[in-house]
PDB file of N, CA and C in Angstrom:
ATOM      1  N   UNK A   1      33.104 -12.929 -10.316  1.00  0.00           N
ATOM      2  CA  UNK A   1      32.353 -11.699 -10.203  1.00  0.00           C
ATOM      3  C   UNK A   1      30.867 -12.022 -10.260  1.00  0.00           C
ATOM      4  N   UNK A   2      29.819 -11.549  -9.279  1.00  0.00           N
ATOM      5  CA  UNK A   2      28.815 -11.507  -9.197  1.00  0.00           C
ATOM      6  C   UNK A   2      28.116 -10.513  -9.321  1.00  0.00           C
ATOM      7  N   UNK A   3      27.252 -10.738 -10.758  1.00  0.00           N
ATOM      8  CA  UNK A   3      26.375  -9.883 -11.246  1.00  0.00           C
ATOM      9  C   UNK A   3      24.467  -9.956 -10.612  1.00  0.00           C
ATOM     10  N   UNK A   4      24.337  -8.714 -10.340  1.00  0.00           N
ATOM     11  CA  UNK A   4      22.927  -8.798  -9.584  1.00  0.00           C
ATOM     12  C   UNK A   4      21.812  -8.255 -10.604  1.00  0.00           C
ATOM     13  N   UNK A   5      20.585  -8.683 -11.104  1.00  0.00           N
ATOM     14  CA  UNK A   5      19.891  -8.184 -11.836  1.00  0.00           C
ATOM     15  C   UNK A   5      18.904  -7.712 -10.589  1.00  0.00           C
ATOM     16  N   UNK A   6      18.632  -6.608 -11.010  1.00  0.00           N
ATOM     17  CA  UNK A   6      17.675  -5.398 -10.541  1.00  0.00           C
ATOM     18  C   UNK A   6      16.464  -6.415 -10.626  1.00  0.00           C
ATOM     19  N   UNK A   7      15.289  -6.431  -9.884  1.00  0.00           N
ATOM     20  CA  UNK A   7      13.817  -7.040  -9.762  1.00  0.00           C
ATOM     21  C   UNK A   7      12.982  -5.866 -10.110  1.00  0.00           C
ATOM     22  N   UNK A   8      12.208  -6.010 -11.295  1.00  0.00           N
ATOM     23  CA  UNK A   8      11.920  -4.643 -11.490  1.00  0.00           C
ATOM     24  C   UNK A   8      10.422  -4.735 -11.032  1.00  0.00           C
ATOM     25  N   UNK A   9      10.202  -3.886  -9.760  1.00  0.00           N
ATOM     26  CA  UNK A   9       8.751  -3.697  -9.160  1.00  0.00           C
ATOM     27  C   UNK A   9       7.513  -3.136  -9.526  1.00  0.00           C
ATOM     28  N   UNK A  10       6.516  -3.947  -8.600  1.00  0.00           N
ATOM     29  CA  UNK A  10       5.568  -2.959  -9.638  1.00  0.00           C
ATOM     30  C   UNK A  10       5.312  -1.858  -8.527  1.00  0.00           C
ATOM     31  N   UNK A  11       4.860  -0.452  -8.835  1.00  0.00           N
ATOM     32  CA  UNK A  11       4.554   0.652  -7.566  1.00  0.00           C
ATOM     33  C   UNK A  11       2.827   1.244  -8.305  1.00  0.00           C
ATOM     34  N   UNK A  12       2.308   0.298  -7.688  1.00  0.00           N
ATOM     35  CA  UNK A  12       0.966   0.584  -7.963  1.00  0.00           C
ATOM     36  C   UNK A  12       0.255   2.652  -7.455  1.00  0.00           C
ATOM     37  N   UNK A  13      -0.479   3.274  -9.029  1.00  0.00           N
ATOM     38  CA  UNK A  13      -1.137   3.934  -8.148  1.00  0.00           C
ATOM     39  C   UNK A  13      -2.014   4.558  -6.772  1.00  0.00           C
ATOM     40  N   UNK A  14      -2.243   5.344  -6.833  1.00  0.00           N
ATOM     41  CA  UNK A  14      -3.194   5.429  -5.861  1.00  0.00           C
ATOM     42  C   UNK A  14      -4.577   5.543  -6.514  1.00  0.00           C
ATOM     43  N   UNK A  15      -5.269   4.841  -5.865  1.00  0.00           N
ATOM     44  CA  UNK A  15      -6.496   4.127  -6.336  1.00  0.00           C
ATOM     45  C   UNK A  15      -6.650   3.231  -7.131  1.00  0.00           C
ATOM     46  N   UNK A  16      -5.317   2.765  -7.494  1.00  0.00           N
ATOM     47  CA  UNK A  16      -5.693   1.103  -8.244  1.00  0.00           C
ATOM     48  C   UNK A  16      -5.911   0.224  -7.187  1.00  0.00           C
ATOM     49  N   UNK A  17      -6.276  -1.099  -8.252  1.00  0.00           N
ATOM     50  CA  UNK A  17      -7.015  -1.854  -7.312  1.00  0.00           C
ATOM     51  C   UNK A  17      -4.980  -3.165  -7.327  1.00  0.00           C
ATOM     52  N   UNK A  18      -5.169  -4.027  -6.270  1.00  0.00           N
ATOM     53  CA  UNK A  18      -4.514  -4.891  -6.057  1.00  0.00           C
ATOM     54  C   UNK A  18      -4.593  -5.974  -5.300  1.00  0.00           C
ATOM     55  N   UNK A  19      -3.803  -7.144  -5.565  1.00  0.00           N
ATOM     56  CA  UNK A  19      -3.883  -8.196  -4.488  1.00  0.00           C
ATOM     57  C   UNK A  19      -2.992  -8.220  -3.592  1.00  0.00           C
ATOM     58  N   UNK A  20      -3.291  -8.679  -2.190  1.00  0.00           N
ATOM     59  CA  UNK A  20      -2.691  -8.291  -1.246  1.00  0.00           C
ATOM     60  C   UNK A  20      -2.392  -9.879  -0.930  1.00  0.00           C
ATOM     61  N   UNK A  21      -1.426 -10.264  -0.700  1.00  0.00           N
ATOM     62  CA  UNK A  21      -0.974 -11.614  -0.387  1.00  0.00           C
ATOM     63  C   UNK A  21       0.196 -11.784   1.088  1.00  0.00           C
ATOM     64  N   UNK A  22      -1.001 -11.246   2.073  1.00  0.00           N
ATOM     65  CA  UNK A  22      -0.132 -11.320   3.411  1.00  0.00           C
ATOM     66  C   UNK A  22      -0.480 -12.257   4.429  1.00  0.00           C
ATOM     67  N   UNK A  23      -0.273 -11.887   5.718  1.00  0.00           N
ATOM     68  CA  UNK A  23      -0.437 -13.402   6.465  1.00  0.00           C
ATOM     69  C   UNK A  23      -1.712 -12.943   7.108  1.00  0.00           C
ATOM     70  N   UNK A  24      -2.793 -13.202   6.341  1.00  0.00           N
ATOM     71  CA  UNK A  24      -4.050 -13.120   6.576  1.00  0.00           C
ATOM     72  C   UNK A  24      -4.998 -14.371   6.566  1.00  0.00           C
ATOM     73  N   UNK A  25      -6.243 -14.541   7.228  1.00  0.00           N
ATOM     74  CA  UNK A  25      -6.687 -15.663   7.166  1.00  0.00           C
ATOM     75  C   UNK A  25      -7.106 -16.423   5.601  1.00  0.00           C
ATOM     76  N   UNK A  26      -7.497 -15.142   5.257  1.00  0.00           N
ATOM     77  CA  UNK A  26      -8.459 -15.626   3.878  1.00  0.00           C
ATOM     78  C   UNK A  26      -7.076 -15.604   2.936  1.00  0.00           C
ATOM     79  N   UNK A  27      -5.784 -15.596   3.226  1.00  0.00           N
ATOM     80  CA  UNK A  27      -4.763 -15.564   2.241  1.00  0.00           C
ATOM     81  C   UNK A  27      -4.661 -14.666   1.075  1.00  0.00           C
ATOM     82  N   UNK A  28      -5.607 -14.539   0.444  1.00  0.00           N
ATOM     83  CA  UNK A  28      -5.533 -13.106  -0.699  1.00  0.00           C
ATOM     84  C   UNK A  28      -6.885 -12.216  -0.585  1.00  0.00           C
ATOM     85  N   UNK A  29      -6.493 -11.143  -0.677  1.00  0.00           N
ATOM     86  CA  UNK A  29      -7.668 -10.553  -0.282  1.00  0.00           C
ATOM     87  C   UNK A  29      -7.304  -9.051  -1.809  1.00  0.00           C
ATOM     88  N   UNK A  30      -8.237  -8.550  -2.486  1.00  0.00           N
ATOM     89  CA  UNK A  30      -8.302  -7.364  -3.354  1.00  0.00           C
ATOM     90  C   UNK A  30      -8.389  -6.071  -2.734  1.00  0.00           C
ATOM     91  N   UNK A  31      -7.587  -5.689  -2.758  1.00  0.00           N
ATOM     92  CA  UNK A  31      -7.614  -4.003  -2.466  1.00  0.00           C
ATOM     93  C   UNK A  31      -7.711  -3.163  -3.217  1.00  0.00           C
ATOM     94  N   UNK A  32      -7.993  -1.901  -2.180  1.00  0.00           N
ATOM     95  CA  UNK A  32      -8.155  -0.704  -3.105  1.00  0.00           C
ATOM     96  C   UNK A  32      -6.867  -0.055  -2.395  1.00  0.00           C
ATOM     97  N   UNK A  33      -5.918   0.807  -3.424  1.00  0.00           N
ATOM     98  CA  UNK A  33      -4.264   1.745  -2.847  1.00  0.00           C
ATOM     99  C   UNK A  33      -5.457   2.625  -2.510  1.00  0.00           C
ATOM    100  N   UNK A  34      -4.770   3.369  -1.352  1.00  0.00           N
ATOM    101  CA  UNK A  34      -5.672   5.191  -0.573  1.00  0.00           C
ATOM    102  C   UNK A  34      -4.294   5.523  -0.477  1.00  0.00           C
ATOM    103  N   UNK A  35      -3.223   5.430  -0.385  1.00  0.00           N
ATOM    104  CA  UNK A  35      -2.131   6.539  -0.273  1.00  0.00           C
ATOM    105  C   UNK A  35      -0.871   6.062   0.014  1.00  0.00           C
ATOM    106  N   UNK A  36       0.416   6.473  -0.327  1.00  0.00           N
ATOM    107  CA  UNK A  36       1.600   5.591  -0.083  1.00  0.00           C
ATOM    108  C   UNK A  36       1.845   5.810   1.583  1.00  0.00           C
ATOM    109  N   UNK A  37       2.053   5.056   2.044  1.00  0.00           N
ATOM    110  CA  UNK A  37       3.008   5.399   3.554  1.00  0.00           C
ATOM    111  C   UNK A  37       4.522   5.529   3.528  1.00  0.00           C
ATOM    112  N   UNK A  38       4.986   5.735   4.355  1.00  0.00           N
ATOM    113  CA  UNK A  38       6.885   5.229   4.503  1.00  0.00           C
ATOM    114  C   UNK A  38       6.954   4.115   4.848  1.00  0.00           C
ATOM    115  N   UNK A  39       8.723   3.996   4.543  1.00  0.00           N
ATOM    116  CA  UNK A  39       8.793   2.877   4.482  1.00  0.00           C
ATOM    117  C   UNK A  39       8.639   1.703   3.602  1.00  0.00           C
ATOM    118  N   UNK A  40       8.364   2.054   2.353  1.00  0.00           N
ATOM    119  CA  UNK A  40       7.815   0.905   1.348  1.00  0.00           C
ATOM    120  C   UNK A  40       6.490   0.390   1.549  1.00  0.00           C
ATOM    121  N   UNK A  41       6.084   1.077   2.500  1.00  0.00           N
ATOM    122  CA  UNK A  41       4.576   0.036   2.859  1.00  0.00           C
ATOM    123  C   UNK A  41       3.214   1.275   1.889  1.00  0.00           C
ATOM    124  N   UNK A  42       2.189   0.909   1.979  1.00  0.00           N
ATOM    125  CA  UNK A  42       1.566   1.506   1.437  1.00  0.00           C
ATOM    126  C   UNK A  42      -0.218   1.291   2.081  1.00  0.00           C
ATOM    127  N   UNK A  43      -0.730   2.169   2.080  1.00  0.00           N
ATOM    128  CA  UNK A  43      -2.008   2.168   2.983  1.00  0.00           C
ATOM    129  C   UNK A  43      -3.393   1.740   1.929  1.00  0.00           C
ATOM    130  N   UNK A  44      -3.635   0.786   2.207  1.00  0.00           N
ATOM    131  CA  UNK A  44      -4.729   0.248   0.931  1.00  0.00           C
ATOM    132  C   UNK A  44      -6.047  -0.015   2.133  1.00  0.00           C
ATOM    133  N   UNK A  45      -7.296  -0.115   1.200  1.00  0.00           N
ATOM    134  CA  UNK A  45      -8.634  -0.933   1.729  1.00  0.00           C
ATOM    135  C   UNK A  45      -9.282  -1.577   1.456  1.00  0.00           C
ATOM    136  N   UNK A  46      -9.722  -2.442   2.106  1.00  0.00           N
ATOM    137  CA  UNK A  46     -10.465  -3.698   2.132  1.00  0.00           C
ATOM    138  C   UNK A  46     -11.894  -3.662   2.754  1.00  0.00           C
ATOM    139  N   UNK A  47     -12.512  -4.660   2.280  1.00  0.00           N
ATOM    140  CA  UNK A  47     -13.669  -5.298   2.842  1.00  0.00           C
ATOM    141  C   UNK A  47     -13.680  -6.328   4.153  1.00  0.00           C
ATOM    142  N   UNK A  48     -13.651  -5.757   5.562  1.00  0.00           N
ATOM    143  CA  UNK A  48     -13.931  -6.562   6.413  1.00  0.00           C
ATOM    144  C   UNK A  48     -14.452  -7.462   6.665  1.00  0.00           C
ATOM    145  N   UNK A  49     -14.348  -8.013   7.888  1.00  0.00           N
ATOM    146  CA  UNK A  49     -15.261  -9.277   8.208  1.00  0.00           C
ATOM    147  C   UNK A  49     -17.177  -9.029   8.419  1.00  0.00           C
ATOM    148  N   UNK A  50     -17.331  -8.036   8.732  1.00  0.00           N
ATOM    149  CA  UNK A  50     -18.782  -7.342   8.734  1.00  0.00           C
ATOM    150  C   UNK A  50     -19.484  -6.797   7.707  1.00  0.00           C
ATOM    151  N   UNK A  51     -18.508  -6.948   6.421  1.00  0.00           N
ATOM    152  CA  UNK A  51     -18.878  -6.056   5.371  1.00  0.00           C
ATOM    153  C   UNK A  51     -18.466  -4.528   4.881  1.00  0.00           C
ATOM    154  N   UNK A  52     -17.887  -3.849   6.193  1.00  0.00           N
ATOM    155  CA  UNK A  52     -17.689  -2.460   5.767  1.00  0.00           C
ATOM    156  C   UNK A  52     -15.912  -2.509   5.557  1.00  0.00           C
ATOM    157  N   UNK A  53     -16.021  -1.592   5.076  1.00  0.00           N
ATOM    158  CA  UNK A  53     -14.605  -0.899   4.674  1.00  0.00           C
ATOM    159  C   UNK A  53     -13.237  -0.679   5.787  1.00  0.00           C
ATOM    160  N   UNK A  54     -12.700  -1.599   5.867  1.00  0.00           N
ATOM    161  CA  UNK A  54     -11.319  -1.061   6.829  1.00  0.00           C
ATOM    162  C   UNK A  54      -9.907  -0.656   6.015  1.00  0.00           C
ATOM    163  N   UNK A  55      -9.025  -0.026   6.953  1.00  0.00           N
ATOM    164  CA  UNK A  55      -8.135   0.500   5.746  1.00  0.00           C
ATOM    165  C   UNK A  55      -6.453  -0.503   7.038  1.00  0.00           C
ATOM    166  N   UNK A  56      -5.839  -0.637   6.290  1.00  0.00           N
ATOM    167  CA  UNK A  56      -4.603  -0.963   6.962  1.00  0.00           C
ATOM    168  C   UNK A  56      -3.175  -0.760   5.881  1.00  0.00           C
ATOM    169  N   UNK A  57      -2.156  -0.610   6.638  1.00  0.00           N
ATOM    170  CA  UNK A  57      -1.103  -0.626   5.462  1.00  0.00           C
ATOM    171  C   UNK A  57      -0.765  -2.038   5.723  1.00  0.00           C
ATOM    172  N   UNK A  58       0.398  -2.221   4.122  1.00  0.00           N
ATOM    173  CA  UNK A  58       1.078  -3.279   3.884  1.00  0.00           C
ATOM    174  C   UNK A  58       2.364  -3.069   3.324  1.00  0.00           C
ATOM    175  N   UNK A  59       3.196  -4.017   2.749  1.00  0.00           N
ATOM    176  CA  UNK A  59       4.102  -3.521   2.193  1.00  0.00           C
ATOM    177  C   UNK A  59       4.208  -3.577   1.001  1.00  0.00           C
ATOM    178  N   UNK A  60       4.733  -2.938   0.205  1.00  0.00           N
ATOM    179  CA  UNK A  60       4.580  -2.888  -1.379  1.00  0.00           C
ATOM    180  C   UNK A  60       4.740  -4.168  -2.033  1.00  0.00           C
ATOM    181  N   UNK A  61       6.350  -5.053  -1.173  1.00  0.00           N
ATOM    182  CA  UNK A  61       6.178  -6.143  -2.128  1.00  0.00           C
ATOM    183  C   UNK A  61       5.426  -7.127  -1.675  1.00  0.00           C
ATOM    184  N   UNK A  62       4.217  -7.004  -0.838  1.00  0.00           N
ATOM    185  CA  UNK A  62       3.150  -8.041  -1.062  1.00  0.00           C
ATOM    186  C   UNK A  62       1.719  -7.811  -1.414  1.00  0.00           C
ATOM    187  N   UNK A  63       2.071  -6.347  -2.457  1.00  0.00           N
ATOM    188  CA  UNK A  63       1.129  -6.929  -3.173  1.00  0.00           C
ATOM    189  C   UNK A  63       1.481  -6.966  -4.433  1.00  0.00           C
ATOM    190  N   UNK A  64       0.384  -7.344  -5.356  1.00  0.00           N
ATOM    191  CA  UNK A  64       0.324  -7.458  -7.052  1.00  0.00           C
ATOM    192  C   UNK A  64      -0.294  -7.079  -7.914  1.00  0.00           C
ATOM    193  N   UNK A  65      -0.355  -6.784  -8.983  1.00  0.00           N
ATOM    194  CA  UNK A  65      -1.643  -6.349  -9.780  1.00  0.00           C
ATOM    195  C   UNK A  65      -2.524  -7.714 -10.046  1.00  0.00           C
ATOM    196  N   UNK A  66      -3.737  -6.897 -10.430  1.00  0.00           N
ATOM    197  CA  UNK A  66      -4.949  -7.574  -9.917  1.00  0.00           C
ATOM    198  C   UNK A  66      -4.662  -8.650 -11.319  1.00  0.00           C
ATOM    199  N   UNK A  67      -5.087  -9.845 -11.604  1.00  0.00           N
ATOM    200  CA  UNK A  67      -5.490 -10.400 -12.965  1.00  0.00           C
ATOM    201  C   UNK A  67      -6.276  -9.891 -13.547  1.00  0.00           C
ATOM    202  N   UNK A  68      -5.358  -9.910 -15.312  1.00  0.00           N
ATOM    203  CA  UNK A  68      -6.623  -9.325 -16.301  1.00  0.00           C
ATOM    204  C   UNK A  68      -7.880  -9.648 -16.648  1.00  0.00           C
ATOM    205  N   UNK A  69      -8.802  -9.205 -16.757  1.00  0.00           N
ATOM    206  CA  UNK A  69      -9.930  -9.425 -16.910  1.00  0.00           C
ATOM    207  C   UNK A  69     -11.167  -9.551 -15.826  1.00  0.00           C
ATOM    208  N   UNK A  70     -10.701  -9.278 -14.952  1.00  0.00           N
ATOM    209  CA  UNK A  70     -11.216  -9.882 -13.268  1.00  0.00           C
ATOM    210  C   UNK A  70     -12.705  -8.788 -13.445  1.00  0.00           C
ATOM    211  N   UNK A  71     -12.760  -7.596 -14.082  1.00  0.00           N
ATOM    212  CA  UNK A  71     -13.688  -6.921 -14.011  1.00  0.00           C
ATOM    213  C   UNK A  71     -14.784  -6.618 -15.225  1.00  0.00           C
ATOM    214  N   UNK A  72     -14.038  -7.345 -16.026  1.00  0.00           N
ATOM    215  CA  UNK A  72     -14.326  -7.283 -17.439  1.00  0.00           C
ATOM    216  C   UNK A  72     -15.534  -7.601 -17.419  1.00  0.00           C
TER     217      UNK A  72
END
């Protein structure tokens, strides 16, 4: 008999901040959550290549909470 333990996720607010660990150049990049989407994915924003603000979704399980102290 095979027993499955549950992965217990994290489901970040909206407007927390997070790391986004997708197949991007710069590999991790900090976001800000703006709103859940469907689908598990979730619509966060970032700092572009120009400096301003772009928004894209991702999916929940790639991202993470931010490390403690990062703002401290």
């Amino acid at each position: 008999m095979v027993t499955r333990v549950a992965k217990s996720r994290w489901v970040p607010a909206v407007g927390a901040m997070a790391t986004y660990a997708g197949r991007t150049a710069a590999g991790r990049r900090n976001v800000r959550i703006v709103a859940e989407a469907s689908a598990g994915r979730m619509l966060v924003e970032a700092i572009g290549r120009k400096g301003l603000p772009v928004q894209f979704t991702v999916k929940r399980e790639n991202l993470a909470p931010m490390q403690p102290g990062l703002f401290d």
